[in-house]
Protein backbone atom coordinates (compact mmCIF):
# COMPACT_ATOMS: atom_id res chain seq x y z
CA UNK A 1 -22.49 13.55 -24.43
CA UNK A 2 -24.26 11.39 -26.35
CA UNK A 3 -26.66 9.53 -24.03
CA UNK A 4 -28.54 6.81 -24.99
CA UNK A 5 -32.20 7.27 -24.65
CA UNK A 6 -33.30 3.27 -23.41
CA UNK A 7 -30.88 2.75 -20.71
CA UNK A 8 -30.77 -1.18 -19.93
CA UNK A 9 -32.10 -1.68 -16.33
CA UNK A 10 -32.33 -4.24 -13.46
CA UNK A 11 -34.24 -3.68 -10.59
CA UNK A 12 -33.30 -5.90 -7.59
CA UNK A 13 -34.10 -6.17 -4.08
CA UNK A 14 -31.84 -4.82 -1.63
CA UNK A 15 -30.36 -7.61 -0.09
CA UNK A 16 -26.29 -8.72 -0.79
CA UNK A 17 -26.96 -11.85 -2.14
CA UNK A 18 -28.26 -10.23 -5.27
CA UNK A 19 -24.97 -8.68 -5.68
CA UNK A 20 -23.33 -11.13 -7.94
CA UNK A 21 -26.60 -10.28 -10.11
CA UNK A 22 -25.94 -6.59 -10.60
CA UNK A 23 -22.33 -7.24 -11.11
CA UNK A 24 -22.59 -9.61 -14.33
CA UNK A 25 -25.35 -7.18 -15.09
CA UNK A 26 -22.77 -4.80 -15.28
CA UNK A 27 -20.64 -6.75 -16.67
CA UNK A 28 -22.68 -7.69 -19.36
CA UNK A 29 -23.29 -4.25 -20.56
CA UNK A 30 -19.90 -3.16 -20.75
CA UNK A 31 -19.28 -6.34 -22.86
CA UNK A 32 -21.84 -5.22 -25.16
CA UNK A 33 -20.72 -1.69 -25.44
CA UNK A 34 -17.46 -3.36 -26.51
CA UNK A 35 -15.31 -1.66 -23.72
CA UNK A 36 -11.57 -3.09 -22.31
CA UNK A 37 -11.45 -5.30 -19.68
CA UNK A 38 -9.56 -2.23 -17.89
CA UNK A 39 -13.25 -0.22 -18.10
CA UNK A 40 -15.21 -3.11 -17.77
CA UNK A 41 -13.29 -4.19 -14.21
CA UNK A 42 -13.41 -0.66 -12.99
CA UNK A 43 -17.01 0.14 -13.61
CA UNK A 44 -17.94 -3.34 -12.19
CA UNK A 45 -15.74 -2.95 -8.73
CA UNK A 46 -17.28 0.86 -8.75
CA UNK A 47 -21.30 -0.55 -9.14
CA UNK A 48 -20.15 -3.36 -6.41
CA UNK A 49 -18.97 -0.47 -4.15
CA UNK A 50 -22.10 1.40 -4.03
CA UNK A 51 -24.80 -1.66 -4.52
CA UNK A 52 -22.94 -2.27 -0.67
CA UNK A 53 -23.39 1.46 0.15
CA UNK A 54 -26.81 1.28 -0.56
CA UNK A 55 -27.63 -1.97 0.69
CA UNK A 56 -26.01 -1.42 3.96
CA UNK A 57 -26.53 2.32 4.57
CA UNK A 58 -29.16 3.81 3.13
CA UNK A 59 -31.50 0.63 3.36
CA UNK A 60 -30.05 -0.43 6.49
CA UNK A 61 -30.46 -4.27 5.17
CA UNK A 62 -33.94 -3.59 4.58
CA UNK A 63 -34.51 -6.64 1.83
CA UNK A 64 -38.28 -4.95 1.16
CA UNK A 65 -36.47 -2.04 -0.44
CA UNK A 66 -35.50 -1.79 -3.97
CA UNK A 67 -32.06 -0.54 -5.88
CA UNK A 68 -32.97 -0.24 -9.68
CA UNK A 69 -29.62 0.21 -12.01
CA UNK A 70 -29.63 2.05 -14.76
CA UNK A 71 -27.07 1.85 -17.46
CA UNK A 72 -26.61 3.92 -20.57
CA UNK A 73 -24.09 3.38 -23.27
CA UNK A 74 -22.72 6.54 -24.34
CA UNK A 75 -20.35 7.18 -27.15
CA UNK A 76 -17.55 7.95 -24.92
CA UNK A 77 -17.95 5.30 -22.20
CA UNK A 78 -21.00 4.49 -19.57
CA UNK A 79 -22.93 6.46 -17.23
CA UNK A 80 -24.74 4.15 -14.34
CA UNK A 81 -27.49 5.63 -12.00
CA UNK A 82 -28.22 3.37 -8.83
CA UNK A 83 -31.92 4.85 -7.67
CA UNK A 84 -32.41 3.65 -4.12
CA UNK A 85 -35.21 3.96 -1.71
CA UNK A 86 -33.09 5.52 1.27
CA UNK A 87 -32.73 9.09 3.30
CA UNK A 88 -31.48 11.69 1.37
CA UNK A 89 -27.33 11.41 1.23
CA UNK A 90 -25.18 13.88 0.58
CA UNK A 91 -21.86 12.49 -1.12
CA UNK A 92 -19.78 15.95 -0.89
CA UNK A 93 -19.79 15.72 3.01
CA UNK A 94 -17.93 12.35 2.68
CA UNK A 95 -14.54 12.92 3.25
CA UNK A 96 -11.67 12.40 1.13
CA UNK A 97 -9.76 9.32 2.55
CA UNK A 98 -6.15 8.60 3.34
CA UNK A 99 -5.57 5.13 1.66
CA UNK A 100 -2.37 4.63 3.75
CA UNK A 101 -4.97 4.86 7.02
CA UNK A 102 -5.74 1.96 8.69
CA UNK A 103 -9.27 1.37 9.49
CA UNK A 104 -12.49 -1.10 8.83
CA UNK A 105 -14.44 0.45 6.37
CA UNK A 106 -15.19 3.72 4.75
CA UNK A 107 -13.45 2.97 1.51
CA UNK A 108 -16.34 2.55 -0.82
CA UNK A 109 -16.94 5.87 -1.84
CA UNK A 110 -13.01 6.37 -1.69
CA UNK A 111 -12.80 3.57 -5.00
CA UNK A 112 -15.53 4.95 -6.39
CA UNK A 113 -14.33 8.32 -7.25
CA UNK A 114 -10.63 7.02 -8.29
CA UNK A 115 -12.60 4.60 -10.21
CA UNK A 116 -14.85 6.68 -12.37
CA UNK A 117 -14.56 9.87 -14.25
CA UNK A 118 -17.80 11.49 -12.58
CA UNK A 119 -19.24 10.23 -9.56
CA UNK A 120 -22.43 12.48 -8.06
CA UNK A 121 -25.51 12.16 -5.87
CA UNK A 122 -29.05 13.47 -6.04
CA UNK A 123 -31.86 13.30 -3.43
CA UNK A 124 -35.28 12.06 -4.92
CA UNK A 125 -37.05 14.13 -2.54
CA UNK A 126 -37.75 12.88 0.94
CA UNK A 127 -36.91 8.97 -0.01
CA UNK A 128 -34.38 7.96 -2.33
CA UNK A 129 -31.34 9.02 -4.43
CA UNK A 130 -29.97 8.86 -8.06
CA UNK A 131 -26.32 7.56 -7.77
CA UNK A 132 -24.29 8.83 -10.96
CA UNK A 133 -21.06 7.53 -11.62
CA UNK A 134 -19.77 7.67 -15.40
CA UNK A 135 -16.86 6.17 -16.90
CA UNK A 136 -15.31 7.71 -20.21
CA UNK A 137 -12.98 5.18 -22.21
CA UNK A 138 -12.16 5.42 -25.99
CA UNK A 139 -14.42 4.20 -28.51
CA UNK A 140 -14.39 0.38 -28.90
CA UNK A 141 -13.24 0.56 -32.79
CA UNK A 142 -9.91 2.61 -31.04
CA UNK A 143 -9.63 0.78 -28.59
CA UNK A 144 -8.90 -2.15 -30.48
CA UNK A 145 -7.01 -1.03 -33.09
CA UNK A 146 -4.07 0.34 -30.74
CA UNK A 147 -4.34 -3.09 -29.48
C-alpha cells in the first residue's frame, strides 16, 4: 500500500454534537481523493459508526476526552484511524451479528465491517486505542472513465 505520509487530521472533543464535524471532515477528504459517492457514503456512515462507539463507550460521554481522526489517502482507497482516550477494547470479542435480530443497539461495529475492506483495533497501552478501518475503491481516473 501506498500510504500517504501527512495524513489530514481533526481532533475533536468527544461529545455527539461534534459529529456532523467529523462527518463532512470525512466527507471532505474523500471528495478530495476524488472517490464515488458509493466510497465516499460508506466510509462516512462507517467513521459516524465508530465516532458513536467511541463517544458513547469508551468515553462514556466524557466531553473532556478527545477522538483525533486520522485520514490517509492511499492509492487504492482510504485508511482512517480514530485514536481515542478510552480502556483498552478488544474488537475480535464483538460478536458477529444477525441483521434479521431484533434488538436496540449493537449494530455499529456490525456496519462497520460490511462497510470497509479492513476494520481492526489496537490498544495504546493502558488508555486509548487506534481504530483502523480502510476502504479500497479503484483509482479516481478509473473510476470515472467506466462512468
Amino acid at each position: 500500500m501506498n500510504r500517504s505520509t501527512n495524513p489530514w487530521t481533526l481532533t475533536i472533543p468527544s461529545d455527539t454534537r461534534f459529529l456532523s464535524i467529523a462527518r463532512l471532515f470525512v466527507e471532505a477528504v474523500c471528495q478530495v481523493g476524488g472517490f464515488d459517492q458509493t466510497t465516499t457514503d460508506a466510509t462516512t456512515l462507517a467513521l459516524h459508526e465508530a465516532v458513536q462507539n467511541v463517544i458513547r463507550h469508551a468515553h462514556r460521554d466524557d466531553p473532556s476526552a478527545l477522538l483525533t481522526i486520522k485520514c490517509f489517502l492511499q492509492s487504492d482507497g482510504i485508511e482512517l484511524h480514530l485514536i481515542d482516550q478510552g480502556a483498552p477494547f478488544d474488537l475480535d470479542a464483538v460478536p458477529n451479528f444477525d441483521p434479521a435480530e431484533l434488538r436496540i443497539g449493537g449494530r455499529g461495529v456490525f456496519l462497520m465491517r460490511r462497510l470497509m475492506d479492513e476494520l481492526t483495533c489496537q490498544p495504546r497501552g493502558d488508555r486509548g486505542n487506534t481504530l483502523r478501518m480502510v476502504k479500497r475503491c479503484p483509482p479516481p481516473g478509473l473510476a470515472r472513465q467506466g462512468a
